[in-house]
N, C-alpha and C. Protein backbone atom coordinates (compact mmCIF):
# COMPACT_ATOMS: atom_id res chain seq x y z
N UNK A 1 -7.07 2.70 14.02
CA UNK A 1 -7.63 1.87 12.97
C UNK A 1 -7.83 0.47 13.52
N UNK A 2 -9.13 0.31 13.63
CA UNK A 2 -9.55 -1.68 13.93
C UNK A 2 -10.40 -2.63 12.56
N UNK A 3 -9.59 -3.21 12.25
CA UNK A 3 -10.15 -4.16 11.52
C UNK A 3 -10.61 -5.05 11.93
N UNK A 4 -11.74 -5.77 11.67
CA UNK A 4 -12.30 -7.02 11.54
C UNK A 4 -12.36 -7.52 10.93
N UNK A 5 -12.57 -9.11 11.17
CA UNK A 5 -12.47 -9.90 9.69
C UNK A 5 -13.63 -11.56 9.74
N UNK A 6 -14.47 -11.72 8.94
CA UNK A 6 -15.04 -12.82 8.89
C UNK A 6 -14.31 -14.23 9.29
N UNK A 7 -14.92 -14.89 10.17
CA UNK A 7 -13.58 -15.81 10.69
C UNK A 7 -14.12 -17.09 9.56
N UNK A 8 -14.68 -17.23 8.56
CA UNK A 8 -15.24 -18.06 7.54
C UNK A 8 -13.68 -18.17 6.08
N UNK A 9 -14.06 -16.70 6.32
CA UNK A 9 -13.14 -16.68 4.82
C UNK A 9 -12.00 -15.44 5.30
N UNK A 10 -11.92 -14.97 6.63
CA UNK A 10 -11.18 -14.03 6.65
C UNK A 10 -10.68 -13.26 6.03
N UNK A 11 -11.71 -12.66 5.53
CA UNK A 11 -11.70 -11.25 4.22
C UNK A 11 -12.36 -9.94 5.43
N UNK A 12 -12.28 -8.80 5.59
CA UNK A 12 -12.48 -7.96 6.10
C UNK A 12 -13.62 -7.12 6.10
N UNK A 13 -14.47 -7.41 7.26
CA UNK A 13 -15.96 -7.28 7.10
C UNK A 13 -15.86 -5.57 8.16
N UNK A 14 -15.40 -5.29 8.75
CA UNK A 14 -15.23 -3.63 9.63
C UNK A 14 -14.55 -2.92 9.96
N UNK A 15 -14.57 -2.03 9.47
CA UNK A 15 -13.05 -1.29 9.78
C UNK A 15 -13.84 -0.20 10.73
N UNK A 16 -13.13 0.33 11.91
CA UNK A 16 -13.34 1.65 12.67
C UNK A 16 -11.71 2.30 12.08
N UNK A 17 -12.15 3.89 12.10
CA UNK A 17 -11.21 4.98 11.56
C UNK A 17 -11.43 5.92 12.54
N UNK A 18 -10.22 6.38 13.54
CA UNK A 18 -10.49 7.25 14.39
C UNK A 18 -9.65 8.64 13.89
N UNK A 19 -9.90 9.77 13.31
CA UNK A 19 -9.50 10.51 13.06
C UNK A 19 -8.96 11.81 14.12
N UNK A 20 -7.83 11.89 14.19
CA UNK A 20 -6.67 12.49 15.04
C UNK A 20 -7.62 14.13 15.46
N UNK A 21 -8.50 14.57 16.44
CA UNK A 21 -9.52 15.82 16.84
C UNK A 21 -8.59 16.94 16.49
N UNK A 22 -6.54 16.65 16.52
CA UNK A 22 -6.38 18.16 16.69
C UNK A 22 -5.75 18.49 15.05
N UNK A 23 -6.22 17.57 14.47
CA UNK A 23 -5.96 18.13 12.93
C UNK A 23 -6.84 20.10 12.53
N UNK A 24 -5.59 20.86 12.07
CA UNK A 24 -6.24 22.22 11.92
C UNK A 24 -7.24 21.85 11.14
N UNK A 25 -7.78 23.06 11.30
CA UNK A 25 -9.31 23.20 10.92
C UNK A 25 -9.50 24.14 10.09
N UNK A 26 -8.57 25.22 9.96
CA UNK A 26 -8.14 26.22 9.59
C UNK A 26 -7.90 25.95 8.12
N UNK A 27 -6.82 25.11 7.33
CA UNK A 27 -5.96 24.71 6.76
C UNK A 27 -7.43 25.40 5.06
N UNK A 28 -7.29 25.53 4.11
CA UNK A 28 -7.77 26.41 2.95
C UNK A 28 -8.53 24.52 2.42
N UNK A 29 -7.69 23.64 2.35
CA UNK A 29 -7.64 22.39 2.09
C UNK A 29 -8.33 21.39 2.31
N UNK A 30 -8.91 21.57 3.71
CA UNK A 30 -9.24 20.53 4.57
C UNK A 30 -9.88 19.70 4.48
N UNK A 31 -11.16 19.92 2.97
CA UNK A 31 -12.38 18.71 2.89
C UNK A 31 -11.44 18.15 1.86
N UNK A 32 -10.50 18.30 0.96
CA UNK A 32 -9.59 17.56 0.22
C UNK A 32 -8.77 16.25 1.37
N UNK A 33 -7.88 17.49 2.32
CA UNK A 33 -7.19 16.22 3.02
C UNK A 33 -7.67 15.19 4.02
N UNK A 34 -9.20 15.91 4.09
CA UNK A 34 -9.68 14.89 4.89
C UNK A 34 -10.60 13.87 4.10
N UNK A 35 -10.84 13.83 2.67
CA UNK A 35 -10.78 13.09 1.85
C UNK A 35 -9.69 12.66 1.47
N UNK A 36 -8.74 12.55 1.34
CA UNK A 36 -7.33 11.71 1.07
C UNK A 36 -6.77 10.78 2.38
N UNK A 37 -7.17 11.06 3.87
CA UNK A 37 -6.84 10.43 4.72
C UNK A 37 -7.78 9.74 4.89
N UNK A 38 -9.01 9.64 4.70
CA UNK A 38 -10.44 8.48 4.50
C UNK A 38 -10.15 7.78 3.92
N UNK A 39 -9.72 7.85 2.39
CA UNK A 39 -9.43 6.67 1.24
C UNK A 39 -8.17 6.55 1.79
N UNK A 40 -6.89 6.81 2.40
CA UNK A 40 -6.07 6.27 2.45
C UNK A 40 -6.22 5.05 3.93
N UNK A 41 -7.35 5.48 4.68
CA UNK A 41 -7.56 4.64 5.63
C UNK A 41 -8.23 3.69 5.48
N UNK A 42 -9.43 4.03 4.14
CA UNK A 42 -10.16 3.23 3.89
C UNK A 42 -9.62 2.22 3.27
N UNK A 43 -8.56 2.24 2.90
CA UNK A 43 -7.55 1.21 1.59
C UNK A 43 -6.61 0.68 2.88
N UNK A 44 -6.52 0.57 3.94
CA UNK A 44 -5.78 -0.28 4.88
C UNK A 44 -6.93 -1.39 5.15
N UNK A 45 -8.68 -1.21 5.75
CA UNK A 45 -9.36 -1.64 5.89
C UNK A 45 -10.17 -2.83 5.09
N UNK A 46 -9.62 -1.90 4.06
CA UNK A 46 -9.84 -3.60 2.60
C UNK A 46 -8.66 -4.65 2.74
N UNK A 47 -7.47 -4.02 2.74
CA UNK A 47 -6.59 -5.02 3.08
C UNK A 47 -4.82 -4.88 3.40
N UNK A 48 -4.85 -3.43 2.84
CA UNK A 48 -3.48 -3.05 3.04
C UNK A 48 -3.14 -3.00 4.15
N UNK A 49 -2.83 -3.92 4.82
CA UNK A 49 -2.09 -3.88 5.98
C UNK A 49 -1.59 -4.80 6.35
N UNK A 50 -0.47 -4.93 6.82
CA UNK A 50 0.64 -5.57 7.08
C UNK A 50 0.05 -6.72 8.06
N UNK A 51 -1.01 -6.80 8.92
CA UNK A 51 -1.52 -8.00 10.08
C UNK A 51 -2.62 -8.46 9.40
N UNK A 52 -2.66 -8.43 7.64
CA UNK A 52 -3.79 -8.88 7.29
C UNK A 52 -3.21 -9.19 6.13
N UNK A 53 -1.90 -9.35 5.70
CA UNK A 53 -1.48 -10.27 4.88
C UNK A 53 -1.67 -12.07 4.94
N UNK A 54 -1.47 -12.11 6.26
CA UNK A 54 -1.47 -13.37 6.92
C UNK A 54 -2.41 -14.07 5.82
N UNK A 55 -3.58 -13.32 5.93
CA UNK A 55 -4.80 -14.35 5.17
C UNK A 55 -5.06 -13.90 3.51
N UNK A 56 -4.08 -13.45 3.06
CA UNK A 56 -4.02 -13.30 1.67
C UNK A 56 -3.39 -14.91 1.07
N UNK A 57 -4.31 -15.60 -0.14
CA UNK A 57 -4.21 -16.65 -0.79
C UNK A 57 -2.25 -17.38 -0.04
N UNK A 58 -2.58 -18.42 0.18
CA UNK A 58 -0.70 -18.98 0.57
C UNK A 58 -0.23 -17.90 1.67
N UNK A 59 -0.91 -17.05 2.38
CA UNK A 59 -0.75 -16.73 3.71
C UNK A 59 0.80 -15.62 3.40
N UNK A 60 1.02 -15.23 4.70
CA UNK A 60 2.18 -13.79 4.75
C UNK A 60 3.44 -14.53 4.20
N UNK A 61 3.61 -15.88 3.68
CA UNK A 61 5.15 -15.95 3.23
C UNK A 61 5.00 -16.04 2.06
N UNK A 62 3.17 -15.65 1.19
CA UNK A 62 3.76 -15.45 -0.29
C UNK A 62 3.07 -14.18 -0.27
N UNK A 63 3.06 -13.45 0.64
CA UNK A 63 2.37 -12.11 0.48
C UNK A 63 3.97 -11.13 0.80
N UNK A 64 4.86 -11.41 1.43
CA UNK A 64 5.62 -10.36 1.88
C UNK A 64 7.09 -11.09 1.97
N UNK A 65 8.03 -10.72 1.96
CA UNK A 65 9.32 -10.97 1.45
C UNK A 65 10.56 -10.35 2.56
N UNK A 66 10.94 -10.89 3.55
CA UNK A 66 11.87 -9.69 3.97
C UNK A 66 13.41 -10.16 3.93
N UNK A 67 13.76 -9.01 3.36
CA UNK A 67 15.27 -9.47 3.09
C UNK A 67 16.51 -8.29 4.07
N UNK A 68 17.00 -9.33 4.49
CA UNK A 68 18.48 -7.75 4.67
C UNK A 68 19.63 -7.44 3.64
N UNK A 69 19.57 -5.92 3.42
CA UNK A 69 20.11 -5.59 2.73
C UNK A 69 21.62 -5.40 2.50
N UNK A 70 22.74 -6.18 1.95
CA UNK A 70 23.98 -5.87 2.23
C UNK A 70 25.18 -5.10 2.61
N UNK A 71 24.72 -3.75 2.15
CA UNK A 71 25.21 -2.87 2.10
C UNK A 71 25.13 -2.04 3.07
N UNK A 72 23.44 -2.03 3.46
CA UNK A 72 23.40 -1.21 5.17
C UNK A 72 22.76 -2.31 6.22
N UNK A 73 23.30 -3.64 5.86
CA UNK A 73 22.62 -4.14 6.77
C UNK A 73 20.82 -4.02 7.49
N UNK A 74 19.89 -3.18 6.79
CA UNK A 74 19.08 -2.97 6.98
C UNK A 74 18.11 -3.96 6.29
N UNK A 75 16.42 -4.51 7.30
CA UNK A 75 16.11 -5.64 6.75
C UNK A 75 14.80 -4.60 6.10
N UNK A 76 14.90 -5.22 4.82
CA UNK A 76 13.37 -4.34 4.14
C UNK A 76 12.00 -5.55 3.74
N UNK A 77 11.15 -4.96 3.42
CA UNK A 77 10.27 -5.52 3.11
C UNK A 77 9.54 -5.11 2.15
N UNK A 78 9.09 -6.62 1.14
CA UNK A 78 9.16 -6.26 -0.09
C UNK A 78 7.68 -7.35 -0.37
N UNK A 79 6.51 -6.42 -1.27
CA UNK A 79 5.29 -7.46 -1.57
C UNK A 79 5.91 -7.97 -2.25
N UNK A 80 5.64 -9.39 -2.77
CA UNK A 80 6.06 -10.38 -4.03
C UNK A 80 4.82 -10.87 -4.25
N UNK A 81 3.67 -10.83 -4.11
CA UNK A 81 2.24 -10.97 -4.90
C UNK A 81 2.41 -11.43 -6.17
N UNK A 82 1.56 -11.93 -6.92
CA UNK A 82 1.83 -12.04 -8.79
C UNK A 82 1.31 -10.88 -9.59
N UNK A 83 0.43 -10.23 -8.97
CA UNK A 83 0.13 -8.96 -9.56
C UNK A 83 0.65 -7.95 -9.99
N UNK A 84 1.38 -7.52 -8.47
CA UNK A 84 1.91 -6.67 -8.02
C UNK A 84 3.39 -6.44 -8.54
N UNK A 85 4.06 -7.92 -8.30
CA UNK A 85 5.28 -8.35 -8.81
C UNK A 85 4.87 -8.20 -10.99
N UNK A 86 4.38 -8.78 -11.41
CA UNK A 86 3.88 -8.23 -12.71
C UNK A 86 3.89 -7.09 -13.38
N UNK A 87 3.40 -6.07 -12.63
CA UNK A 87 2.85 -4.65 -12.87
C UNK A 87 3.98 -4.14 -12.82
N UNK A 88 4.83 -4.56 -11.48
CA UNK A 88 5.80 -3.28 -11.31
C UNK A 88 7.20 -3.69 -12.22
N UNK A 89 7.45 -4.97 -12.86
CA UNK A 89 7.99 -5.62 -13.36
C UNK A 89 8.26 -4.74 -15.04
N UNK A 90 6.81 -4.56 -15.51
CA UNK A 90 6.43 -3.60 -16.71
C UNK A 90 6.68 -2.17 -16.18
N UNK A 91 6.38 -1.97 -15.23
CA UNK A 91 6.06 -0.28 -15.03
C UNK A 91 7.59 0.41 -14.74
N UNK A 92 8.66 -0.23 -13.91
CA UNK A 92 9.89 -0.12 -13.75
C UNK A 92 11.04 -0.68 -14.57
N UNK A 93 10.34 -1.30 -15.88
CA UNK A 93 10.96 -2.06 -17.14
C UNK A 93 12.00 -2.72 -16.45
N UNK A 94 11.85 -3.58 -15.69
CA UNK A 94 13.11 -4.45 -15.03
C UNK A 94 12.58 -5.85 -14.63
N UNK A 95 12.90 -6.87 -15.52
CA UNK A 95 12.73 -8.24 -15.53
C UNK A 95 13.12 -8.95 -14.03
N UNK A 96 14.07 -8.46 -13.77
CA UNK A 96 15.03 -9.58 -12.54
C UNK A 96 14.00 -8.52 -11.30
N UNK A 97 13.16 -7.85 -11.01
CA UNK A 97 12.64 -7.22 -9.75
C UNK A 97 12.32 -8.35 -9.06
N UNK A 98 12.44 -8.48 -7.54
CA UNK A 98 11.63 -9.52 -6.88
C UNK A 98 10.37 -8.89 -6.30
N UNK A 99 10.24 -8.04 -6.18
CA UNK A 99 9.00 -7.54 -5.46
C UNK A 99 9.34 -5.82 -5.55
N UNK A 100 8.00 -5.28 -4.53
CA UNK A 100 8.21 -3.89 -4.54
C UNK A 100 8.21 -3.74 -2.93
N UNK A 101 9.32 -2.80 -2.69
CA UNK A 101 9.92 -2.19 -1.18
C UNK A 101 8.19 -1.87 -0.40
N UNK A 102 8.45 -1.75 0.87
CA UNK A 102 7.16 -1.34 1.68
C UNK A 102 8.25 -0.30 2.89
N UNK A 103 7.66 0.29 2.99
CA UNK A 103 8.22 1.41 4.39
C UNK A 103 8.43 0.91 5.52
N UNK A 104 9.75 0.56 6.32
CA UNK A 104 9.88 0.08 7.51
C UNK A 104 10.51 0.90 8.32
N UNK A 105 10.37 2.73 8.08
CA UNK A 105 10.84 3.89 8.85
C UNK A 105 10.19 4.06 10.23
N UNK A 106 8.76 3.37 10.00
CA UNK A 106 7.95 4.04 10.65
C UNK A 106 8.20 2.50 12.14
N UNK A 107 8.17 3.76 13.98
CA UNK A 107 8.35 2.54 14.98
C UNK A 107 7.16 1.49 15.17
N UNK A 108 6.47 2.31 14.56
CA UNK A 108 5.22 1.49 15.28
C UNK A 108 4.53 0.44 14.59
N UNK A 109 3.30 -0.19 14.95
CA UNK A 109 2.41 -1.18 13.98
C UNK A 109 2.24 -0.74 12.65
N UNK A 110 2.47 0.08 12.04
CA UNK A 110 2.38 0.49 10.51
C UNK A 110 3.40 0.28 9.43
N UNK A 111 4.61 -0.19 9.92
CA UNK A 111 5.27 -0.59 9.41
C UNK A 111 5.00 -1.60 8.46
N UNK A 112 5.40 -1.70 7.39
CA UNK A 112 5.12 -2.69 6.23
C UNK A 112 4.03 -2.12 5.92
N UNK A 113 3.16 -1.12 6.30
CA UNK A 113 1.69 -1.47 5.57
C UNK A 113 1.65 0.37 4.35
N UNK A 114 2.87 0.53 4.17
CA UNK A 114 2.42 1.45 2.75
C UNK A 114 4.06 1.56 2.00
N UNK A 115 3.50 1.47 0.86
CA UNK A 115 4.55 1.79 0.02
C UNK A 115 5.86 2.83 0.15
N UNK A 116 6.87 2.32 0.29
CA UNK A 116 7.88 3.11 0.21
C UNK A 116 8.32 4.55 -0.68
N UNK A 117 8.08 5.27 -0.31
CA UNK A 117 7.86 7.25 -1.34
C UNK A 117 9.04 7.14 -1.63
N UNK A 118 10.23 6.67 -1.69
CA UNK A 118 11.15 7.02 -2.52
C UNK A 118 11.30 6.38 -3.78
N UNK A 119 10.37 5.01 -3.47
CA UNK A 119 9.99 4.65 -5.19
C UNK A 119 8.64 4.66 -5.78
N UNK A 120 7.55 5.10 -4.88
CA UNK A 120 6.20 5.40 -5.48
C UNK A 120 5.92 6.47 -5.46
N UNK A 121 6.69 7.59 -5.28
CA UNK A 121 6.14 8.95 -4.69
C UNK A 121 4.76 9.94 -5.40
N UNK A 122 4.20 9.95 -4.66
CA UNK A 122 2.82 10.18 -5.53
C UNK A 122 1.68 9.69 -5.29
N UNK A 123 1.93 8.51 -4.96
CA UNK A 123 1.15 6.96 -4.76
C UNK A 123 0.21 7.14 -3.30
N UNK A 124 -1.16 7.37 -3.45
CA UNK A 124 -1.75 7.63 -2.20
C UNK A 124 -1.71 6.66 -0.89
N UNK A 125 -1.26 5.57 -1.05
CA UNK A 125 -0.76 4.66 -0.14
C UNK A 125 1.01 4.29 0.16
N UNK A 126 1.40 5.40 -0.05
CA UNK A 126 2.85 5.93 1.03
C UNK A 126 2.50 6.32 1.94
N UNK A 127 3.31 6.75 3.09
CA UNK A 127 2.82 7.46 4.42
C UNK A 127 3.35 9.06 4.67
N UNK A 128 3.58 9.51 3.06
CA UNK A 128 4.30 10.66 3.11
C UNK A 128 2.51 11.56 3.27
N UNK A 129 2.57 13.11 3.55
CA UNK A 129 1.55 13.80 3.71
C UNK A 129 0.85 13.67 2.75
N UNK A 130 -0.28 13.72 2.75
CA UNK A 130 -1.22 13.78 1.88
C UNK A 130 -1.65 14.82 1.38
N UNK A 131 -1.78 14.67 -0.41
CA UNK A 131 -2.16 16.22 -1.00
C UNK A 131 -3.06 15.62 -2.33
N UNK A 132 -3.80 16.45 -2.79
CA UNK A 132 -3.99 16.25 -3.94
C UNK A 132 -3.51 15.47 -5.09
N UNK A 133 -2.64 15.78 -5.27
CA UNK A 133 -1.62 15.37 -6.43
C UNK A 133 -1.38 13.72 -6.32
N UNK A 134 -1.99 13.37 -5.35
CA UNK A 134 -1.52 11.58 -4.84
C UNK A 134 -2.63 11.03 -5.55
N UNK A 135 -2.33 9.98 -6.81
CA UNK A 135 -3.18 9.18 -7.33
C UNK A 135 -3.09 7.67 -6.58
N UNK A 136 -4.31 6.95 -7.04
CA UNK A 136 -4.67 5.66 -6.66
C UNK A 136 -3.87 4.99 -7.89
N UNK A 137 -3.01 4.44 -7.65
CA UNK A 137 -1.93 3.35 -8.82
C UNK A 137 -2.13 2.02 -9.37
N UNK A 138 -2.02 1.20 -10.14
CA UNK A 138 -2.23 0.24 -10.70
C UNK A 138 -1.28 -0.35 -9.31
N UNK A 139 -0.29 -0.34 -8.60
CA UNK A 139 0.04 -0.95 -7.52
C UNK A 139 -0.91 -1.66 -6.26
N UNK A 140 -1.58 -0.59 -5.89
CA UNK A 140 -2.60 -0.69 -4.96
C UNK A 140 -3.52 -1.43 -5.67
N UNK A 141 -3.95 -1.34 -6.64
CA UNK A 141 -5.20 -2.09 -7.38
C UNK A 141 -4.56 -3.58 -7.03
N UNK A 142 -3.51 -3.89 -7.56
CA UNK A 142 -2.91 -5.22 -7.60
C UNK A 142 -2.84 -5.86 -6.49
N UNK A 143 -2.37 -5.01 -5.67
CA UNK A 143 -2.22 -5.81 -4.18
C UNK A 143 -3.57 -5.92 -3.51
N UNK A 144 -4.68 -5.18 -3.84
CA UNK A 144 -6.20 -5.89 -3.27
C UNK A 144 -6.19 -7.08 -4.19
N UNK A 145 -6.37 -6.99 -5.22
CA UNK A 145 -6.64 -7.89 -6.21
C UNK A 145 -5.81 -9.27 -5.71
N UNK A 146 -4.73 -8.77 -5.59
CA UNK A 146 -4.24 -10.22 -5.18
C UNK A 146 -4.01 -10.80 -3.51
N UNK A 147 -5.42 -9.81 -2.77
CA UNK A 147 -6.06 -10.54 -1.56
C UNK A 147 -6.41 -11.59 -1.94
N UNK A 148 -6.98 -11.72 -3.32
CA UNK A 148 -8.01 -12.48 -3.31
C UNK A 148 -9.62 -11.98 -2.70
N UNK A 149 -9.81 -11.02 -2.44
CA UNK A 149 -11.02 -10.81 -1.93
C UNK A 149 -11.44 -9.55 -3.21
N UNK A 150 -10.82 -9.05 -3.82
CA UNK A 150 -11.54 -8.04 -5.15
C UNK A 150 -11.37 -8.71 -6.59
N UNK A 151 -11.91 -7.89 -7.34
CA UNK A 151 -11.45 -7.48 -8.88
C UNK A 151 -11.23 -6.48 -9.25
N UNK A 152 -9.90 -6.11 -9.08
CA UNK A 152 -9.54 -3.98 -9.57
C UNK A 152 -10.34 -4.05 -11.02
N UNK A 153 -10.98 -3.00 -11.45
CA UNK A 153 -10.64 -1.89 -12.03
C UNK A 153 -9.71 -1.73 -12.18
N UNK A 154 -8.62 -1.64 -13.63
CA UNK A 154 -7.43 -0.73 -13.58
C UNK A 154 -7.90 0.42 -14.56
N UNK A 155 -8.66 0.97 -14.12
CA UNK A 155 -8.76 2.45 -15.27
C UNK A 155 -8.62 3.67 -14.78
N UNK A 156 -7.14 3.93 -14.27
CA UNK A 156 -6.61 5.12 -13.54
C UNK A 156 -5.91 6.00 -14.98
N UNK A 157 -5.96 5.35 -15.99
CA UNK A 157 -5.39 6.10 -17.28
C UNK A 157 -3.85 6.59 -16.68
N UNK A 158 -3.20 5.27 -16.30
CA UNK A 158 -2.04 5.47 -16.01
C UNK A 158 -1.16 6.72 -15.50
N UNK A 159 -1.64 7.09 -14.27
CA UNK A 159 -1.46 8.36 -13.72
C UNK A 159 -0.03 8.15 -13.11
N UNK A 160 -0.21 7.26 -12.49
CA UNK A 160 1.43 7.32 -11.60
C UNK A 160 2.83 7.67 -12.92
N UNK A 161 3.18 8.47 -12.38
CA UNK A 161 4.77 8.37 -13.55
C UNK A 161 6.01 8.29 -12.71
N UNK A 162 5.80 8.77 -11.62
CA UNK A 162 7.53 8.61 -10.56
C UNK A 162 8.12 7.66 -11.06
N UNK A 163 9.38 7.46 -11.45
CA UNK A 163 10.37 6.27 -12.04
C UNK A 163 9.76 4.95 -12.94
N UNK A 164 9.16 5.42 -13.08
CA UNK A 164 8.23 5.38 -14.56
C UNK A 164 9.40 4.59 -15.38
N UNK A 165 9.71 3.21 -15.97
CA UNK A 165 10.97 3.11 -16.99
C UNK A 165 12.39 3.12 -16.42
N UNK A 166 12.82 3.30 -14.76
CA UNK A 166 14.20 3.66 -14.20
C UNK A 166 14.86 2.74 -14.12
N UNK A 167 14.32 1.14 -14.40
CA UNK A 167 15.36 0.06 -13.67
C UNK A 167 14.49 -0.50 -12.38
């Protein structure tokens, strides 16, 4: 995945998507998952990604949050956006949230750049496999939106439910 970006307003003018040749071919599925790995690539290229926070409004220290965690000593990373922080604020009925977790399992450059599946699971921008059943979330809407470079649409008719109300 290469992004480009307008060096004017540094909003993201090209994305190249190189798709992995030895994906089966076989699979009953395949024009589905290879539609779900397009939009999920195509949604890094607008902006989800972790080396392109930098130029989101007040730059990567009001786009991303990293804290270590006490208990396992492990440092996570968390969007704090106003959107994002908003939405998930209502959607997880929990006032005191500071942000929402991002995946830091993964070794490589992808880290930070998709939602953590043990609290979005479902959410087509986790890095868990891709299937059908993965909706586009009022999350993702928020965090383009609060590039600063869109205006979501939120008319997903509230599909996501994973911890839906948990705290």
């Amino acid at each position: 995945l290469l992004v480009y970006f307008n060096e004017l307003d540094n909003r993201p003018i090209i994305g190249i998507i190189n798709i992995n040749g030895k994906i089966s071919l076989n699979l009953d599925n395949i024009d589905v998952l290879l539609q779900s790995i397009l939009l999920h690539e195509m949604t890094h290229i607008l902006g989800f990604l972790v080396s392109l926070f930098k130029f989101y409004p007040g730059g990567e220290t009001n786009t991303i949050l990293y804290k270590e965690e006490s208990r396992t000593n492990v440092q996570k990373g968390y969007i704090i956006t106003p959107k994002v922080v908003e939405y998930a604020k209502k959607y997880f009925n929990c006032s005191s949230l500071e942000g929402v977790e991002l995946e830091r399992s993964t070794p490589d450059k992808i880290a930070d750049s998709h939602w953590e599946a043990r609290l979005l699971l479902g959410e087509y921008m986790n890095s868990e496999i891709y299937t059908p059943e993965q909706v586009i979330s009022e999350f993702t809407l928020a965090l383009l939106e609060d590039s600063g470079w869109y205006k979501a649409n939120y008319y997903t008719g509230g599909l996501m439910r994973y911890g839906k109300n948990q705290g």
